[in-house]
Protein backbone atom coordinates (compact mmCIF):
# COMPACT_ATOMS: atom_id res chain seq x y z
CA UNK A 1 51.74 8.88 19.53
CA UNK A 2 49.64 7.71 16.45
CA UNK A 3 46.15 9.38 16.25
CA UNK A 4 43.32 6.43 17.73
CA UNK A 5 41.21 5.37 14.80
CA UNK A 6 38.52 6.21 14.40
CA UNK A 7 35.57 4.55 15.91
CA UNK A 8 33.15 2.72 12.95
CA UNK A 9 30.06 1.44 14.07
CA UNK A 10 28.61 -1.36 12.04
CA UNK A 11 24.85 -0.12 11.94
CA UNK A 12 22.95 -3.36 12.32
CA UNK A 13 24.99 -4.44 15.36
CA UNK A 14 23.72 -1.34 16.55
CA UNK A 15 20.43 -1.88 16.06
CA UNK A 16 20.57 -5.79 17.37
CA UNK A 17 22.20 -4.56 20.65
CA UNK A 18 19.57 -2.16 21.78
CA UNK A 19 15.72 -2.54 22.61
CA UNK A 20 13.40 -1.31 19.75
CA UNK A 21 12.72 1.77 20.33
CA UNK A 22 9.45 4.29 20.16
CA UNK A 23 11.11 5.94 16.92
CA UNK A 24 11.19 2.08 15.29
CA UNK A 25 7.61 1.75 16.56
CA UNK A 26 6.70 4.77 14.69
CA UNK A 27 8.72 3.68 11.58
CA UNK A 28 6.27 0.48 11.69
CA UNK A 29 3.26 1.94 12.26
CA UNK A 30 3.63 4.72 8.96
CA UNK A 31 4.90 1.41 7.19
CA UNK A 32 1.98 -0.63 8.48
CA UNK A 33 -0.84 2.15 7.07
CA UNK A 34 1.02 2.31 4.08
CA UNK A 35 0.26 -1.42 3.52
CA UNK A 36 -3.18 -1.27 5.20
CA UNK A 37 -3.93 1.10 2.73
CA UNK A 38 -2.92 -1.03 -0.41
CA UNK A 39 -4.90 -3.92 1.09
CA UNK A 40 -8.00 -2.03 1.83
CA UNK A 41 -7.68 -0.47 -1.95
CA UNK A 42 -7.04 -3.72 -3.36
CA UNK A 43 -9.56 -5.64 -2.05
CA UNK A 44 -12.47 -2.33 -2.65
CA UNK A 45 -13.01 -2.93 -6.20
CA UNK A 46 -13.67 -6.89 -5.35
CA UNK A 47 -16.64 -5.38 -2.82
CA UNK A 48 -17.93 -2.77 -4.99
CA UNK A 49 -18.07 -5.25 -8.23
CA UNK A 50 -21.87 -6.11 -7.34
CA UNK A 51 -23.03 -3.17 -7.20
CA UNK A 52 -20.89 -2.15 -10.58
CA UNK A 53 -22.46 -5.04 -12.82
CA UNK A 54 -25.79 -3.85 -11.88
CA UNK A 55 -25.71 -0.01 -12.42
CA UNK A 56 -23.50 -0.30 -15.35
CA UNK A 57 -25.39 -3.42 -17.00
CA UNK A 58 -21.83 -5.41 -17.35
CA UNK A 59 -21.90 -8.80 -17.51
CA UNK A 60 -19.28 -10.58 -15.51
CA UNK A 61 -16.50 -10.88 -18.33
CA UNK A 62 -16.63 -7.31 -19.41
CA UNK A 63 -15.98 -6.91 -15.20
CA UNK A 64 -12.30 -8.73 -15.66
CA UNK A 65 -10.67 -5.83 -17.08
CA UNK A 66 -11.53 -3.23 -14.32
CA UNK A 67 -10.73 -5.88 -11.56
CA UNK A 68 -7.26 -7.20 -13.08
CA UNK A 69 -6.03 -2.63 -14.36
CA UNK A 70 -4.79 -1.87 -11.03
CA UNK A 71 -2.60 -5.37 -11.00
CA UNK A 72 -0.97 -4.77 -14.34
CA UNK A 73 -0.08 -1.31 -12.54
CA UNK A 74 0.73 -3.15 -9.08
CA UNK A 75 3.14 -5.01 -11.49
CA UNK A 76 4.57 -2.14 -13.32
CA UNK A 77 5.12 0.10 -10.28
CA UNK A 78 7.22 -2.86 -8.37
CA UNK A 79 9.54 -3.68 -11.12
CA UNK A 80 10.45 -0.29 -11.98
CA UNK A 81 10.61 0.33 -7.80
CA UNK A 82 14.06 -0.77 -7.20
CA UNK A 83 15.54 1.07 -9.71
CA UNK A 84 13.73 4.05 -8.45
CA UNK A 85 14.44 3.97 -5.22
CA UNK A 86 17.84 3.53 -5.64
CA UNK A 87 17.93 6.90 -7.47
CA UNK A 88 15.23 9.00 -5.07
CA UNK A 89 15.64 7.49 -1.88
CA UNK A 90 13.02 5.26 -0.33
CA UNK A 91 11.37 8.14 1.70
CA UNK A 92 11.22 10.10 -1.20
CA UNK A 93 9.37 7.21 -3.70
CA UNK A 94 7.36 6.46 -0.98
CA UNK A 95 6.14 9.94 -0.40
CA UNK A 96 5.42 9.98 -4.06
CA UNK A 97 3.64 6.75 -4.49
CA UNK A 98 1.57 7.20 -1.70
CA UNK A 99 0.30 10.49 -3.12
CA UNK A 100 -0.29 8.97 -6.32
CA UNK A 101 -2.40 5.90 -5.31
CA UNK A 102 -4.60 8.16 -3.03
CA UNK A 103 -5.27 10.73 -6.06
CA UNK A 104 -5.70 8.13 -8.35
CA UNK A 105 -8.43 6.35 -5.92
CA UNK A 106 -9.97 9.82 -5.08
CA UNK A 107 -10.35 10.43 -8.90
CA UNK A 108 -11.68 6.60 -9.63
CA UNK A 109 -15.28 8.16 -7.31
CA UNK A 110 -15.88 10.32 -9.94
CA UNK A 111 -15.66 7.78 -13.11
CA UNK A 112 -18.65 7.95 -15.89
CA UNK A 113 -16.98 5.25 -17.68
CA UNK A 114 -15.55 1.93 -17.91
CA UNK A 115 -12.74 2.84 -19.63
CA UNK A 116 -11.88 5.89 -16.94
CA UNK A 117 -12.11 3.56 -14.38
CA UNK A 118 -10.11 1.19 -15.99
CA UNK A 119 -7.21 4.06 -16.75
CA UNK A 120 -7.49 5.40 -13.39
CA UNK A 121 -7.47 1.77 -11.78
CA UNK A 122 -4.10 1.63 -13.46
CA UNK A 123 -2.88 4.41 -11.80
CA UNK A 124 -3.73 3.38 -9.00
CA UNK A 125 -1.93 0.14 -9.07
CA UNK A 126 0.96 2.14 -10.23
CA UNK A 127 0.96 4.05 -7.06
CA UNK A 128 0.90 1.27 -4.79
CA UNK A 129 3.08 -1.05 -6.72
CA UNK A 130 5.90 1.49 -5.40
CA UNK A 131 4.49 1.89 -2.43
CA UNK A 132 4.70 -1.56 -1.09
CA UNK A 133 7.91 -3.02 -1.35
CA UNK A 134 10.03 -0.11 -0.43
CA UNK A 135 7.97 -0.22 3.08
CA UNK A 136 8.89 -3.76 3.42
CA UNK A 137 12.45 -2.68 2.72
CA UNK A 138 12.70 0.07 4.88
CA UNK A 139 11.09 -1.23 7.96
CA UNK A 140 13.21 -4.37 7.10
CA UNK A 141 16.26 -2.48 7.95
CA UNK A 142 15.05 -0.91 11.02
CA UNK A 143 14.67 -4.49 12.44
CA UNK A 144 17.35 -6.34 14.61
CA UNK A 145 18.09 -9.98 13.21
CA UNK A 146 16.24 -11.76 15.75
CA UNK A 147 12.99 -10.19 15.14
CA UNK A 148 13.03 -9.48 11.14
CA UNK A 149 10.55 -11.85 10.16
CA UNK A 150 7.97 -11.22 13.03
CA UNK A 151 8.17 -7.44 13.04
CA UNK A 152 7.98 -7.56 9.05
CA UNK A 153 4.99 -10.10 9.06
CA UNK A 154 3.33 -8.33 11.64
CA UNK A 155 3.83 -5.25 9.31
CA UNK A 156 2.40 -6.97 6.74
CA UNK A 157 -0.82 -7.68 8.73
CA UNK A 158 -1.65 -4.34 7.44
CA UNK A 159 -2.54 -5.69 3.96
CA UNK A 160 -5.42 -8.38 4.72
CA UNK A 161 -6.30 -6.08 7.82
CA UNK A 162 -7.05 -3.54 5.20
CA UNK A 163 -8.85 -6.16 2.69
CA UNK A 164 -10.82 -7.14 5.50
CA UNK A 165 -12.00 -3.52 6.93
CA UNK A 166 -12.91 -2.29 3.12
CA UNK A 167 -15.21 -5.78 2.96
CA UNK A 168 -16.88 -4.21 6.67
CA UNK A 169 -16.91 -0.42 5.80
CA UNK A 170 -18.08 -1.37 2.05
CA UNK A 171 -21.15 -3.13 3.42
CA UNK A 172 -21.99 -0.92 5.53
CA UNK A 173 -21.32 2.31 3.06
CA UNK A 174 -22.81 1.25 -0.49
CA UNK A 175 -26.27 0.80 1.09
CA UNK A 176 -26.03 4.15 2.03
CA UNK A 177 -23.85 6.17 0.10
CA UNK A 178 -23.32 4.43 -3.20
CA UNK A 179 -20.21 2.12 -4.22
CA UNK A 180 -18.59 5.40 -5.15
CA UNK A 181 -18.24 6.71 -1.41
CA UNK A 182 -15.58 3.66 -0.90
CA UNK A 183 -13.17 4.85 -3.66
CA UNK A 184 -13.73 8.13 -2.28
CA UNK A 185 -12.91 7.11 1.62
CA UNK A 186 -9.73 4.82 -0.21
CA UNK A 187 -8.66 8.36 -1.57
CA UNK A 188 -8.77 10.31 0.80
CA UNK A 189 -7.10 8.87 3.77
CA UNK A 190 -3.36 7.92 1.64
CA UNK A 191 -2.82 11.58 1.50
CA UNK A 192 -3.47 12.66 4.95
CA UNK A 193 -1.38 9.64 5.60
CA UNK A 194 1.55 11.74 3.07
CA UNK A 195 1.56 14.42 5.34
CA UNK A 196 2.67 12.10 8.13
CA UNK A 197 5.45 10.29 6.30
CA UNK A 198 6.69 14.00 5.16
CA UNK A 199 6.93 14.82 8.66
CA UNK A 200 7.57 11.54 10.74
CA UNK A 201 9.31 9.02 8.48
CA UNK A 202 13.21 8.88 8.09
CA UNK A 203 15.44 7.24 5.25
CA UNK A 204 16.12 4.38 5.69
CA UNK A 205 19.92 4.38 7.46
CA UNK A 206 20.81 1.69 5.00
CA UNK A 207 20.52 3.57 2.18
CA UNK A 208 22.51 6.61 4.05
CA UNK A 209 25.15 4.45 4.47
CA UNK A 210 25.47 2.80 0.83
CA UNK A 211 24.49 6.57 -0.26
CA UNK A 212 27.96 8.17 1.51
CA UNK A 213 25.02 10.74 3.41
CA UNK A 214 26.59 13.00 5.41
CA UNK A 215 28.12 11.70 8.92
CA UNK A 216 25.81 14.18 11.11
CA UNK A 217 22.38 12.93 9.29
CA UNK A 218 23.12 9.02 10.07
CA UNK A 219 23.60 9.82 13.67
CA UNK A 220 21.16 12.33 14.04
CA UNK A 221 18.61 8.90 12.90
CA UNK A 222 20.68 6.20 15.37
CA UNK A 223 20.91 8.52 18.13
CA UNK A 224 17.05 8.13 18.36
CA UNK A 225 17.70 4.38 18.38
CA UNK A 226 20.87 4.09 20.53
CA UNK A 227 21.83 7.21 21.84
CA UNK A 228 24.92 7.82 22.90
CA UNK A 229 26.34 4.99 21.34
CA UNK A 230 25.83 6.32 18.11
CA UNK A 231 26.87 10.11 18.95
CA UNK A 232 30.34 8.92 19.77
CA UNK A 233 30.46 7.14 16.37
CA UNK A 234 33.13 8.35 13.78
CA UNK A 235 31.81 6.06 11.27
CA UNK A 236 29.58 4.01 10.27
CA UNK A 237 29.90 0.31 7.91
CA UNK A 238 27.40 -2.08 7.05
CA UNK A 239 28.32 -5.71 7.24
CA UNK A 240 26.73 -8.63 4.79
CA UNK A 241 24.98 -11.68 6.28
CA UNK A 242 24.37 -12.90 2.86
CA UNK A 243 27.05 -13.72 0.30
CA UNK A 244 28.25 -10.70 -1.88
CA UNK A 245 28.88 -11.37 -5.78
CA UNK A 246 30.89 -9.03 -8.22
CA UNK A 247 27.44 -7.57 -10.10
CA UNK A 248 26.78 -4.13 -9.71
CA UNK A 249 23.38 -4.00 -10.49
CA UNK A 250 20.35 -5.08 -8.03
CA UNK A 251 18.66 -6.95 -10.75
CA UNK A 252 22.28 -8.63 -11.74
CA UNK A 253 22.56 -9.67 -8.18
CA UNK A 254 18.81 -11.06 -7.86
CA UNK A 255 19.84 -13.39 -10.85
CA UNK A 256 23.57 -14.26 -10.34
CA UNK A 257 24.61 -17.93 -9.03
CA UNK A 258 23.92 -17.73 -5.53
CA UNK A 259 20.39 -16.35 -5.63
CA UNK A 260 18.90 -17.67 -8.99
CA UNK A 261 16.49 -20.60 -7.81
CA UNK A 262 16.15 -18.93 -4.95
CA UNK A 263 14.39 -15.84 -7.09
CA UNK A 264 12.78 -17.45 -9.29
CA UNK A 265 11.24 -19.92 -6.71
CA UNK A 266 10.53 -16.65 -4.74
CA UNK A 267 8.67 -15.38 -7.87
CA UNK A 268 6.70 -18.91 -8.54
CA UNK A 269 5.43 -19.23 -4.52
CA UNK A 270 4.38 -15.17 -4.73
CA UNK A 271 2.77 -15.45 -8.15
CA UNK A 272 0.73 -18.79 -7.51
CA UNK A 273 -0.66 -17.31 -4.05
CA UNK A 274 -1.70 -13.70 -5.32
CA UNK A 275 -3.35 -16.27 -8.04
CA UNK A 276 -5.51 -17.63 -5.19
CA UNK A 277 -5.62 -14.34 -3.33
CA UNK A 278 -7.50 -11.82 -6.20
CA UNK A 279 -9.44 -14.68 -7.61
CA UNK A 280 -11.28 -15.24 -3.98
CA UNK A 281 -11.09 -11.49 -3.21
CA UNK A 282 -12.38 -10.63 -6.18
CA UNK A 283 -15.27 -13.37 -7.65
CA UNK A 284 -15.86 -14.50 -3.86
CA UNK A 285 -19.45 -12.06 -3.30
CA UNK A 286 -20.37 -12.85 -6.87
CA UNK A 287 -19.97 -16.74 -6.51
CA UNK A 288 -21.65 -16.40 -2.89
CA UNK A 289 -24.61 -14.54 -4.60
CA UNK A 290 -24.86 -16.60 -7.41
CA UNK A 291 -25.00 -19.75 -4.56
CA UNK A 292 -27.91 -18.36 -2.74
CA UNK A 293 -26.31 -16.15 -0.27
CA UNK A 294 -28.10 -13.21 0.45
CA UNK A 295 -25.96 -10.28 -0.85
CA UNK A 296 -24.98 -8.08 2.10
CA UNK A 297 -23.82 -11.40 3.85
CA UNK A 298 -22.13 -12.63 1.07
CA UNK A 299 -19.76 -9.27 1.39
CA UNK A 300 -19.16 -9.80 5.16
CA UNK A 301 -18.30 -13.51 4.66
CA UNK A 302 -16.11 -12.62 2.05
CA UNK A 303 -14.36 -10.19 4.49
CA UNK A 304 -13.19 -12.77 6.60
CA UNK A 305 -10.93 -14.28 4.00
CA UNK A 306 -8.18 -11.45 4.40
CA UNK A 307 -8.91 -10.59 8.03
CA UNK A 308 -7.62 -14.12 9.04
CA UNK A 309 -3.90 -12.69 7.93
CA UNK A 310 -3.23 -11.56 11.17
CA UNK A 311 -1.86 -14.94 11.45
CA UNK A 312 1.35 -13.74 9.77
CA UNK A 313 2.47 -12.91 13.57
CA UNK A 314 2.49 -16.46 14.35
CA UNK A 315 4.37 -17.22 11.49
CA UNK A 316 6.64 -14.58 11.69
CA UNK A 317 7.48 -16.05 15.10
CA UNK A 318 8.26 -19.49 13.62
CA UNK A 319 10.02 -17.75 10.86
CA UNK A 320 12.59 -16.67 13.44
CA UNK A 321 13.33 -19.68 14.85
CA UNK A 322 13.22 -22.42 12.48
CA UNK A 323 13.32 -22.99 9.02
CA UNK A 324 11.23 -20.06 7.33
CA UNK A 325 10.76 -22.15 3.72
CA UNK A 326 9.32 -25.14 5.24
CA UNK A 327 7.18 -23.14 8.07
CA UNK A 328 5.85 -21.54 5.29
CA UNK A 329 5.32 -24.41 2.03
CA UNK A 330 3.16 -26.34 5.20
CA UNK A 331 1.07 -22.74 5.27
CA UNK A 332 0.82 -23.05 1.52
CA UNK A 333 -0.28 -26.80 1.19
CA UNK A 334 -2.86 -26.16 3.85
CA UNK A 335 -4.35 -23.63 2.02
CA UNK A 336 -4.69 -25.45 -0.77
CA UNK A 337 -6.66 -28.72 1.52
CA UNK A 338 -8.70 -25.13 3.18
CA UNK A 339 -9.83 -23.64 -0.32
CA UNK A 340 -11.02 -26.78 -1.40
CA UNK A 341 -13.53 -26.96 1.14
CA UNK A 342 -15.03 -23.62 0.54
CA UNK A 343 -16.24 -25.56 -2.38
CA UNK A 344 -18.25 -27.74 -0.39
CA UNK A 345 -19.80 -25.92 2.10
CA UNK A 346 -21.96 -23.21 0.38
CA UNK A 347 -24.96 -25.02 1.55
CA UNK A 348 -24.37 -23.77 5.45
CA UNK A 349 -23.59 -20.46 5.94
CA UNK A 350 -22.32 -21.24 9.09
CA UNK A 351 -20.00 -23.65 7.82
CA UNK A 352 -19.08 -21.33 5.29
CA UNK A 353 -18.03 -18.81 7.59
CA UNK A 354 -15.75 -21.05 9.25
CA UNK A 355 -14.36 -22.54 6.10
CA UNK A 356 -13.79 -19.05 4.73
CA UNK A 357 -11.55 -17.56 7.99
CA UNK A 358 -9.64 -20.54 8.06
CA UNK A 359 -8.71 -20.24 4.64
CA UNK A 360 -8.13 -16.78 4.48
CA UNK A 361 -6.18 -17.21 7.88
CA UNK A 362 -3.44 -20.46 5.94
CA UNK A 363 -3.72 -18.07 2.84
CA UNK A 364 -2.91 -15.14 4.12
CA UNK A 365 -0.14 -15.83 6.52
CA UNK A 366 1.60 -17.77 4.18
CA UNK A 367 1.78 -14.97 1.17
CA UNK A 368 2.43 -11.81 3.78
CA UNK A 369 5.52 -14.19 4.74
CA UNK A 370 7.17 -13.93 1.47
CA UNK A 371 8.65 -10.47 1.81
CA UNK A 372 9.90 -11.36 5.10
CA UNK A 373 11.06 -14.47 3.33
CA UNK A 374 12.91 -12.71 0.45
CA UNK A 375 14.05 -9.37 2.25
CA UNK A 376 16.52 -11.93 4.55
CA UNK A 377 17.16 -13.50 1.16
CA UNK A 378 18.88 -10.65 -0.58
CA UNK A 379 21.90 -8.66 0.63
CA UNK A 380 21.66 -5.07 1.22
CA UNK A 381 22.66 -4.13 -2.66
CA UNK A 382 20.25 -5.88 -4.46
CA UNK A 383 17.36 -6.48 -1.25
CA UNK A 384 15.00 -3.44 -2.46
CA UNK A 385 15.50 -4.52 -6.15
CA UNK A 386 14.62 -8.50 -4.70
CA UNK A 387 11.82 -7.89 -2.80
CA UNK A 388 10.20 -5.37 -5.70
CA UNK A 389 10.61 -8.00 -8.61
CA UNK A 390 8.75 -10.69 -6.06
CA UNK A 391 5.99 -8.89 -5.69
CA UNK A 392 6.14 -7.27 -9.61
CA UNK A 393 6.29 -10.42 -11.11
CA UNK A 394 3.64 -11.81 -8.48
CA UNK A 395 1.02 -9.36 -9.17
CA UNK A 396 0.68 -11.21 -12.85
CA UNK A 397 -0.60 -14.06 -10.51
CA UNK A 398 -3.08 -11.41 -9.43
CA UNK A 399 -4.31 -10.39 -13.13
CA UNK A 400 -4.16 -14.36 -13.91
CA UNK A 401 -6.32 -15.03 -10.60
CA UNK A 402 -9.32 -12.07 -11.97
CA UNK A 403 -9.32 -13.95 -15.19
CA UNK A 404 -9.45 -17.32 -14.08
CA UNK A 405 -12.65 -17.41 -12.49
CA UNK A 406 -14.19 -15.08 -15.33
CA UNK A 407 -12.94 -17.80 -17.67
CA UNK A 408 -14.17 -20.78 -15.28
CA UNK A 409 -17.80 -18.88 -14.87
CA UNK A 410 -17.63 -18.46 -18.83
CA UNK A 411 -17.36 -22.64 -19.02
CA UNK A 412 -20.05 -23.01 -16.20
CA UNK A 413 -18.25 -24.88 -13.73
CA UNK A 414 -19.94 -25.66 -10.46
CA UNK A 415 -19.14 -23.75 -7.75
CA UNK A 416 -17.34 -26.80 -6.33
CA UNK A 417 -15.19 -26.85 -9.80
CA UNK A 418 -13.79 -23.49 -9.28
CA UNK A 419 -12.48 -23.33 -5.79
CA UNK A 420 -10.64 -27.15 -6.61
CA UNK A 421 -9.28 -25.18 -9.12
CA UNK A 422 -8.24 -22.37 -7.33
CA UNK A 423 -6.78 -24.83 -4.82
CA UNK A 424 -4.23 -26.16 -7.13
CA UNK A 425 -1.62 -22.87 -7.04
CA UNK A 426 -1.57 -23.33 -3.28
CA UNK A 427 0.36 -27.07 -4.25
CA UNK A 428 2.50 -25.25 -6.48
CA UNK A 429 3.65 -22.37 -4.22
CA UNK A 430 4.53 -24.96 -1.08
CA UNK A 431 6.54 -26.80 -4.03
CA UNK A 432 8.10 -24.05 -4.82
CA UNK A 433 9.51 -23.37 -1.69
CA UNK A 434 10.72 -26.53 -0.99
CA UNK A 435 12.40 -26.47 -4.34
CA UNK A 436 14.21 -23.43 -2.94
CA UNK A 437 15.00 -24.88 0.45
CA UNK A 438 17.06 -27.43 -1.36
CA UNK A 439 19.12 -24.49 -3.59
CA UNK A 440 19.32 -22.35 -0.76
CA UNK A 441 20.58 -25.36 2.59
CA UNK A 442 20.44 -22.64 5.11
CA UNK A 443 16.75 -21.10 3.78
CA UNK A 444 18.50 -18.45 2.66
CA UNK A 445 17.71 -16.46 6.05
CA UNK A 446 19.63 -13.53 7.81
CA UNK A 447 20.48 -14.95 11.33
CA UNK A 448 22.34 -13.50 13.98
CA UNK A 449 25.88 -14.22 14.13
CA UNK A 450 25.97 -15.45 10.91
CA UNK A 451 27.74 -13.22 8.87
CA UNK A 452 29.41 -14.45 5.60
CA UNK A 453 30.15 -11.39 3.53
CA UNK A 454 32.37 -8.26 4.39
CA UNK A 455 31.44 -4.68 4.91
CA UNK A 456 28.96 -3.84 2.15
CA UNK A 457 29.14 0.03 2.30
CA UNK A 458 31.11 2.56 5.11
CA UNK A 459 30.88 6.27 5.95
């Protein structure tokens, strides 16, 4: 008799065929403070910026360069992330990024300086420009098909949830404490939050696989999704949804035939809305003030913008189930109609409020659906390296979006004038998209049963 073969197990039929488990859950929720944490840093230096100009006698110009360091760091630490984690592991960077951003913050308290807190701003960016993508990527692959986009955009929640509890906690603490006590708070809690991933987060089983890990460590992390059913395996193969190409490299992939437009439309729609997102984030309690808005509630209107991303869910939702490029160029052109209108309603504050949630609700869900978007876009080779350069080359959009309204200020445009400028990206992202839905007939989306390529790595 000839020896049975031995039993391979193709690891994301495993994970579609059995309920998400408590271990996913916890995989989400380290993934979801990890991007709670980036939003709620991001968005800090946008709240403490009032207080900044007046204790350090800048003038609103000479405040672009602190606002846009972290970006150009955001932007440096997601383009060299793929690369990285290919090489360390995505626990590992993640670990490491984590720890960075939160000492960089913690050190930012104690600036004297402009220039410190411009160097350690950098940092900081660095840290979480790491960070973020190799989250997305990791709880990505912890997802079954059928629920990638809505348990990734609900991850992603954690970004304007975290933009939107900094604007709360930051009005509530500089009164107090000083602007200094929120970089202090933004430091502190990443690397409590370290000791947690150390402890509580695994590799991602993707990477195991592709990696050759040893057979006993990939079942030791399915078992605590599927039991038995992975114990028994002998091996373990991944299997493509998306179509494999001959390059090597995860950069080469992102830019060979089948996935060209598709990136750099993916790069266009993430830049133009992180163009809209730091120039409101940023310059919104400043042009609020400068309208006749009392301060402090020009800070808590200006925290509704991100906390209105909780949306994503929704979207996520409709991401799984139809076509995830158009669901999402509507989101963009409504945000452009929504941003407008902040323009013209600075004379109400309740009307404002309004105006400003429903924007930053259309805004918000339609960026944090991106790297859903682009993490079904990619195959497993080149989908940490995809996601990454999205949101590296987007964060320019974020350093363009702190200088724009400096510039527009500079020219003395109404306060009308600048958020119908702002408005415009939000056009150019939705066109974007549909540019990409014609390149890419299917959207370009992982769906289940629809598997086009052949076993992309086995154990």
């Amino acid at each position: 008799m000839t020896p049975a073969a031995p039993r391979r197990v193709d690891v994301q039929t495993l994970i579609n065929e059995h309920p998400f488990s408590p271990f996913q859950w916890v995989i989400f929720g380290l993934c979801f403070f990890i991007v709670l944490l980036d939003g709620f840093d991001t968005a800090a230096i946008g709240y403490i910026a009032p207080s900044l100009l007046k204790e350090w006698g800048l003038s609103k110009p000479q405040l672009a360069p602190v606002l846009s360091a972290a970006l150009f760091g955001l932007a440096a630490g997601a383009l060299s992330a793929g690369p990285l984690a290919d090489k360390l592991g995505r626990k590992r960077l993640l670990v490491i990024s984590v720890a960075v951003f939160g000492l960089a913050c913690g050190a930012s308290a104690m600036a004297g300086e402009l220039s410190t807190l411009v160097l350690l701003r950098f940092l900081t960016g660095l840290g979480l420009g790491a960070a973020m993508p190799n989250a997305v990527t990791l709880m990505s692959g912890y997802c079954p098909d059928a629920r990638r986009a809505t348990l990734t955009n609900a991850m992603f929640c954690g970004f304007p949830l975290g933009a939107a509890f900094g604007g709360f906690l930051a009005a509530w603490m500089i009164p107090q404490w000083g602007w200094r006590s929120v970089l202090a708070l933004g430091g502190l809690t990443p690397l409590l939050l370290v000791v947690l991933l150390v402890l509580l987060l695994p590799e991602s089983v993707r990477y195991l696989v592709a990696q050759r890990a040893p057979i006993d460590r990939i079942r030791a992390v399915l078992a605590r999704i599927a039991g038995d059913a992975a114990r028994r395996a002998e091996s373990f193969v991944l299997t493509e949804h998306r179509p494999v190409t001959n390059e090597r490299g995860g950069l080469s992939v992102v830019l060979s035939g089948p996935y060209r437009v598709g990136s750099l439309m993916l790069w266009l729609a993430y830049f133009m809305g992180l163009v809209m997102f730091y120039a409101l984030i940023n310059w919104m309690p400043i042009l609020f003030k400068d309208a006749g808005v009392e301060p402090r509630t020009a800070t808590l209107i200006s925290a509704l913008f991100p906390l209105g991303g909780v949306g994503a869910i929704f979207f996520g939702w409709l991401m799984d189930r139809f076509n995830a490029n158009r669901v999402i160029a509507i989101g963009f052109a409504l945000t452009a109609v929504a941003i407008w209108a902040i323009g013209h309603a600075a004379g109400e504050v309740a009307t404002l409020m309004a105006v400003v949630f429903i924007g930053g609700t259309l805004m918000n869900t339609a960026q944090s659906s991106l790297p859903a978007l682009a993490a079904g876009f990619y195959p497993t080779n080149a989908r940490a390296t995809g996601v990454a350069w999205m949101l590296g080359i987007g964060r320019f959009g974020g350093i363009a979006g702190s200088f724009l309204v400096a510039q527009l200020s500079a020219q003395r445009l109404s306060f009308a004038g600048i958020f119908a400028v702002v408005a415009v990206p939000g056009l150019v992202a939705a066109a974007a998209l549909i540019v990409k839905q014609f390149a890419e007939p299917d959207g370009g989306q992982d769906t289940p049963g629809r598997r086009t390529g052949a076993a992309a790595a086995a154990h």
